[in-house]
PDB file of N, CA and C in Angstrom:
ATOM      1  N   UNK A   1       0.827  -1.186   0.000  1.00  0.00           N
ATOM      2  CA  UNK A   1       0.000   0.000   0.000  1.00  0.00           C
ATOM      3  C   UNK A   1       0.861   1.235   0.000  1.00  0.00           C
ATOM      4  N   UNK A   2       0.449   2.075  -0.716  1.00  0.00           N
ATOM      5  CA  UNK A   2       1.245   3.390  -0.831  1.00  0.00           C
ATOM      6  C   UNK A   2       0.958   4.403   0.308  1.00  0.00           C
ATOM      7  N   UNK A   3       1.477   5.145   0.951  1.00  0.00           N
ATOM      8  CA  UNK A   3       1.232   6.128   2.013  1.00  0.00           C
ATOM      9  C   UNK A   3       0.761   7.260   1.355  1.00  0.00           C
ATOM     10  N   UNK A   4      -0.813   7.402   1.896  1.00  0.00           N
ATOM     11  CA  UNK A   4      -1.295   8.580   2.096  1.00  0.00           C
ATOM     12  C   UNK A   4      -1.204  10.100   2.452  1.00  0.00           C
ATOM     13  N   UNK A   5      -0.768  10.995   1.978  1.00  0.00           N
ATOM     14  CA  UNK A   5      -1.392  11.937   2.755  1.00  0.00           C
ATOM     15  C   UNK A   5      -2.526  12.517   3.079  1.00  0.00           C
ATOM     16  N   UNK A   6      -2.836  12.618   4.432  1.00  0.00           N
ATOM     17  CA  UNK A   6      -4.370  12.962   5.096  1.00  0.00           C
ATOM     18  C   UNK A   6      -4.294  14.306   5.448  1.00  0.00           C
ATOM     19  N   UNK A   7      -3.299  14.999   5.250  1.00  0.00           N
ATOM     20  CA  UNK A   7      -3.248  16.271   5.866  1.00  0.00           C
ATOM     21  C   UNK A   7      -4.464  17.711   5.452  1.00  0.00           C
ATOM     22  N   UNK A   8      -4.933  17.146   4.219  1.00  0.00           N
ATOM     23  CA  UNK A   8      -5.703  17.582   3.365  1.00  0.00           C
ATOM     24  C   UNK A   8      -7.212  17.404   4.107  1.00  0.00           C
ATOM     25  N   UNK A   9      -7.103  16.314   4.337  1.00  0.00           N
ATOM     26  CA  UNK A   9      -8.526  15.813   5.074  1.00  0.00           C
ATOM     27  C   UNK A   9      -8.956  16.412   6.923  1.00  0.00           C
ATOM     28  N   UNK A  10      -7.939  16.572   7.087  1.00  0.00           N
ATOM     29  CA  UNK A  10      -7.627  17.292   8.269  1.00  0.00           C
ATOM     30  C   UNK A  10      -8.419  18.652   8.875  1.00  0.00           C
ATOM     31  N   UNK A  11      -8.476  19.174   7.412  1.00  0.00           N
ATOM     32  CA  UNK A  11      -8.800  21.177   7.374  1.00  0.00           C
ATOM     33  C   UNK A  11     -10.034  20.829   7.261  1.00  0.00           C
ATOM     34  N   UNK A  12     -10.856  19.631   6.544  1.00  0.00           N
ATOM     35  CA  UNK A  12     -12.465  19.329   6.078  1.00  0.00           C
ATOM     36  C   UNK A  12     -13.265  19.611   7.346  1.00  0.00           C
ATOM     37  N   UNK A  13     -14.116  20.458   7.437  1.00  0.00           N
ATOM     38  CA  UNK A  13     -15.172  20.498   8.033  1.00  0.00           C
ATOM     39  C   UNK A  13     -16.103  19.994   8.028  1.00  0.00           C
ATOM     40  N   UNK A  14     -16.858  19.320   8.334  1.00  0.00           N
ATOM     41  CA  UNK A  14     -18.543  19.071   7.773  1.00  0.00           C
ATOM     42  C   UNK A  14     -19.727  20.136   8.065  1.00  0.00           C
ATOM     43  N   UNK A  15     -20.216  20.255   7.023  1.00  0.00           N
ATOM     44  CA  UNK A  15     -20.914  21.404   6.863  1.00  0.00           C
ATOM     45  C   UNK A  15     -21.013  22.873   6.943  1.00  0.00           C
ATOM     46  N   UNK A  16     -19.663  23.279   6.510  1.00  0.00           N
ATOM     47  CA  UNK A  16     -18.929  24.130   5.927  1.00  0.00           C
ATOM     48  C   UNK A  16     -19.174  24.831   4.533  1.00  0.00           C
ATOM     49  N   UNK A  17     -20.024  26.017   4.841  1.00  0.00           N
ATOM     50  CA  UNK A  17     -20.010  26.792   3.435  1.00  0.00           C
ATOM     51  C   UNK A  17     -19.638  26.225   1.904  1.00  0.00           C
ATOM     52  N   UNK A  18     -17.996  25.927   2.360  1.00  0.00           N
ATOM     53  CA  UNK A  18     -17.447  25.468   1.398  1.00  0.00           C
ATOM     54  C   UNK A  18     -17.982  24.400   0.586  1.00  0.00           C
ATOM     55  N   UNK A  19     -18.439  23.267   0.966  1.00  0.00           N
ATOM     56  CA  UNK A  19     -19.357  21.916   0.421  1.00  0.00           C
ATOM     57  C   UNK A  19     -20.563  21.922  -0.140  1.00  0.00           C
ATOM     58  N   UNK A  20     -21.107  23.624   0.140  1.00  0.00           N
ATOM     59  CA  UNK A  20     -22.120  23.656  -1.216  1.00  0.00           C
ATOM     60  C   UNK A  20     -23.263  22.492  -0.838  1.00  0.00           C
ATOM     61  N   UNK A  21     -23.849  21.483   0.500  1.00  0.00           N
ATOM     62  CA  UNK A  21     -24.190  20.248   0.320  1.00  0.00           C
ATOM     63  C   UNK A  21     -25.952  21.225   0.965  1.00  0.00           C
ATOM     64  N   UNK A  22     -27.140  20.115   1.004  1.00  0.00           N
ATOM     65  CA  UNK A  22     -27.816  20.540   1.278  1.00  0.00           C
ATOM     66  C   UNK A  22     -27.856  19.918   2.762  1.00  0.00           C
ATOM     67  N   UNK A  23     -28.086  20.495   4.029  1.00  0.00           N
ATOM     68  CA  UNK A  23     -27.991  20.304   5.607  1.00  0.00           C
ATOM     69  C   UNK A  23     -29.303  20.084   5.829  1.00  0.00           C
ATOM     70  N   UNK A  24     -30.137  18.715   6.263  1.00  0.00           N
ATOM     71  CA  UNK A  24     -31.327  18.416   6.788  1.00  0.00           C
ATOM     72  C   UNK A  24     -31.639  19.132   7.740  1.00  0.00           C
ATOM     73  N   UNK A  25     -32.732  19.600   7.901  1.00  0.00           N
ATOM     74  CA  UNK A  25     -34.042  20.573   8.284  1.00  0.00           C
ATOM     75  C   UNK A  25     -33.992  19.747   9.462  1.00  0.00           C
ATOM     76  N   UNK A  26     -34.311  20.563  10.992  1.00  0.00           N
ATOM     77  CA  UNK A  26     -35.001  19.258  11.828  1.00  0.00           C
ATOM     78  C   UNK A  26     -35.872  18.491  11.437  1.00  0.00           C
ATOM     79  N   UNK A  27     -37.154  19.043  10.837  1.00  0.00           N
ATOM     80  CA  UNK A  27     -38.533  18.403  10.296  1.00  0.00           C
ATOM     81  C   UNK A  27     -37.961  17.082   9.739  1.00  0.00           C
ATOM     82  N   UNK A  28     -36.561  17.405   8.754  1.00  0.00           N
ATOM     83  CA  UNK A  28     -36.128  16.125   7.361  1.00  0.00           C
ATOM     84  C   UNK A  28     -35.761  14.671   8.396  1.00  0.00           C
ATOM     85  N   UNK A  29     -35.066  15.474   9.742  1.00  0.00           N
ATOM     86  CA  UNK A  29     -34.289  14.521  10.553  1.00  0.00           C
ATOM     87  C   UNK A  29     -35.545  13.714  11.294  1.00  0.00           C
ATOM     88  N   UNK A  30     -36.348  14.487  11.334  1.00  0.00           N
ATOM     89  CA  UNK A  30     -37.500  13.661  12.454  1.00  0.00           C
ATOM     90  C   UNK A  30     -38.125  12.811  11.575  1.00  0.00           C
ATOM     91  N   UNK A  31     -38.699  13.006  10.367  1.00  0.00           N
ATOM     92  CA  UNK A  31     -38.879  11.832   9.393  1.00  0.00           C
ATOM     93  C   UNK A  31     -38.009  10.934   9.066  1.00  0.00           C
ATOM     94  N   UNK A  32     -36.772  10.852   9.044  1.00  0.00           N
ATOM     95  CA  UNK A  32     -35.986   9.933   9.248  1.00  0.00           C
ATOM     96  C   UNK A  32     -36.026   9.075  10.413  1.00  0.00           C
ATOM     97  N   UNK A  33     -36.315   9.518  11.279  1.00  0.00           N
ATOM     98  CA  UNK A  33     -36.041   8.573  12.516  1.00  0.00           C
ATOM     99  C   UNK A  33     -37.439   8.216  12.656  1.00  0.00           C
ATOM    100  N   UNK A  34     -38.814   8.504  12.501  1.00  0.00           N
ATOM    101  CA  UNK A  34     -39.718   8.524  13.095  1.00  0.00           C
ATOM    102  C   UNK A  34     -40.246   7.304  12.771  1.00  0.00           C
ATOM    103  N   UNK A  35     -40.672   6.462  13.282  1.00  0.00           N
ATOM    104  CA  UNK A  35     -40.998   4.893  12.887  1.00  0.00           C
ATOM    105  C   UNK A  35     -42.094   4.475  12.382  1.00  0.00           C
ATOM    106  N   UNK A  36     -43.467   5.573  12.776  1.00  0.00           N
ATOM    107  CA  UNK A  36     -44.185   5.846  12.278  1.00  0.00           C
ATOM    108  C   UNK A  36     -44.662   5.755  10.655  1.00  0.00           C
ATOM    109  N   UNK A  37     -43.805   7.731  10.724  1.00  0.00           N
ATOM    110  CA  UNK A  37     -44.087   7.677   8.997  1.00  0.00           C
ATOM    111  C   UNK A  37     -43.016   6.518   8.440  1.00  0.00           C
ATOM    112  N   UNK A  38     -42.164   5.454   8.753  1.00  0.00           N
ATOM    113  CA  UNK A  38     -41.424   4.952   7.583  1.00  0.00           C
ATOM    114  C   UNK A  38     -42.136   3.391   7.517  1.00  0.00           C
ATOM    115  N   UNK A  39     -42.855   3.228   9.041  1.00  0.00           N
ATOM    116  CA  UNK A  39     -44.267   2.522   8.478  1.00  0.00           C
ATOM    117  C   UNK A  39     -45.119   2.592   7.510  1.00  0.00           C
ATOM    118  N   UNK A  40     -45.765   3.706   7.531  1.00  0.00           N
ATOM    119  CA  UNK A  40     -46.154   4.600   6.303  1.00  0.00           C
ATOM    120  C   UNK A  40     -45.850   4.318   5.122  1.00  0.00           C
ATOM    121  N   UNK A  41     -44.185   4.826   5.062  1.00  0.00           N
ATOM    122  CA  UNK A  41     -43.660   4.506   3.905  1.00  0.00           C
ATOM    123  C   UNK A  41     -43.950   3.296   3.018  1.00  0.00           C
ATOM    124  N   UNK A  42     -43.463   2.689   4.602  1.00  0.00           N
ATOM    125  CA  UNK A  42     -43.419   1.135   3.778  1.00  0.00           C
ATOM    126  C   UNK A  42     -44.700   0.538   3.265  1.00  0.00           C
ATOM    127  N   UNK A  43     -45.533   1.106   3.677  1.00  0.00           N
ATOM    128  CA  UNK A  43     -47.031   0.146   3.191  1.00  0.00           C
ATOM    129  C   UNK A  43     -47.332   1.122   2.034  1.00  0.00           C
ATOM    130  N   UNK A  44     -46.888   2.372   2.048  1.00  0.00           N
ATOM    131  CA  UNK A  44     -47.301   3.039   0.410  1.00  0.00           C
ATOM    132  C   UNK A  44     -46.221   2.338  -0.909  1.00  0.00           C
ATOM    133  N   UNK A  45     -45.134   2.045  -0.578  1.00  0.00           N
ATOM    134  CA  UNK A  45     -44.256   0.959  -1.556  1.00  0.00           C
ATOM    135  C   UNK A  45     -45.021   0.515  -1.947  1.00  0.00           C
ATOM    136  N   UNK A  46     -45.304  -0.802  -0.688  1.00  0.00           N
ATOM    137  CA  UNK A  46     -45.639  -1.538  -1.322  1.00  0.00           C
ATOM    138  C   UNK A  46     -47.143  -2.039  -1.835  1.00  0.00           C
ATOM    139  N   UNK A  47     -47.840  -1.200  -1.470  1.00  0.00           N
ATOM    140  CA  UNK A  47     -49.632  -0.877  -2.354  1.00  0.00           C
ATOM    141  C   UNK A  47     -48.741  -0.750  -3.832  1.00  0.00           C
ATOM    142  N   UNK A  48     -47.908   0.322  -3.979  1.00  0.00           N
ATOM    143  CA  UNK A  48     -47.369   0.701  -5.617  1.00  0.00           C
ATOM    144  C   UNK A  48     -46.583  -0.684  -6.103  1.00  0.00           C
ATOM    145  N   UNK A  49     -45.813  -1.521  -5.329  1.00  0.00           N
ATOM    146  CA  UNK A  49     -45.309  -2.662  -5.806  1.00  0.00           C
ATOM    147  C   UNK A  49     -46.352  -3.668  -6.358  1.00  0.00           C
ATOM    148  N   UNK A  50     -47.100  -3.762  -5.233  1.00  0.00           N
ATOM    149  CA  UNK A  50     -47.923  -4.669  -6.150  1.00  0.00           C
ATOM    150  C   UNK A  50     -49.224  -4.549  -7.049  1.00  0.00           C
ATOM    151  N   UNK A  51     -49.650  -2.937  -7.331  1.00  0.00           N
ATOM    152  CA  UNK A  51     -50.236  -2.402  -8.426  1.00  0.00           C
ATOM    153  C   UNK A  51     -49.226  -2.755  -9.872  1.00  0.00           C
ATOM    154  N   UNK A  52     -47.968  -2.444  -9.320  1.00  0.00           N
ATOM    155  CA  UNK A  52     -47.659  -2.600 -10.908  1.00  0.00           C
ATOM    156  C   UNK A  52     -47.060  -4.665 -11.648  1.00  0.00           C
ATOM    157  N   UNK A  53     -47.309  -5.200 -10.363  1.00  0.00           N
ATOM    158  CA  UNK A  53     -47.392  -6.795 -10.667  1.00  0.00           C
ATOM    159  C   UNK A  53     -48.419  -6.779 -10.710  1.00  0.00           C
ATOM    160  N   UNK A  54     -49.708  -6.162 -10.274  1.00  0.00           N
ATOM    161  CA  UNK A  54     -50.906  -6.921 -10.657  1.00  0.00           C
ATOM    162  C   UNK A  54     -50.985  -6.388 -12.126  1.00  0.00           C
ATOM    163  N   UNK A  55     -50.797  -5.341 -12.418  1.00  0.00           N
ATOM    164  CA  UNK A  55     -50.817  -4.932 -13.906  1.00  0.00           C
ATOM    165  C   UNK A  55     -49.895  -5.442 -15.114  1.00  0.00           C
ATOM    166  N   UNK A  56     -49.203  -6.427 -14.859  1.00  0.00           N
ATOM    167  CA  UNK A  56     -48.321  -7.073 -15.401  1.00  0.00           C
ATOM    168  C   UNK A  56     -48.182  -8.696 -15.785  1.00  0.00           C
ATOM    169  N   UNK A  57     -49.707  -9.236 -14.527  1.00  0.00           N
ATOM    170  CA  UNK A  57     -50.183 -10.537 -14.669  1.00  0.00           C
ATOM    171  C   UNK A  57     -51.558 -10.274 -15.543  1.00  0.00           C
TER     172      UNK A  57
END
């Protein structure tokens, strides 16, 4: 293995102007975790999963 330099990686901030990235909303974070809506989620999948197998048999 060749040696790295990390020194570069060092100065990286996370979520730093610089990265241009988009930073989750509390609201984005609480839907992520919330067990609820990804219950939700999951039963709206899969109503659409198997609309498009029933449309296919």
């Amino acid at each position: 293995m060749a040696n790295v330099d990390h020194s570069i990686e060092k100065n990286i901030k996370p979520y730093e102007p610089s990265f241009e990235t988009m930073v989750p909303t509390p609201f984005v974070k609480f839907m992520r975790t919330c067990l609820i809506w990804q219950f939700i989620r999951f039963l709206v999948i899969n109503v659409k999963m198997l609309l498009v197998v029933q449309k296919s048999h």
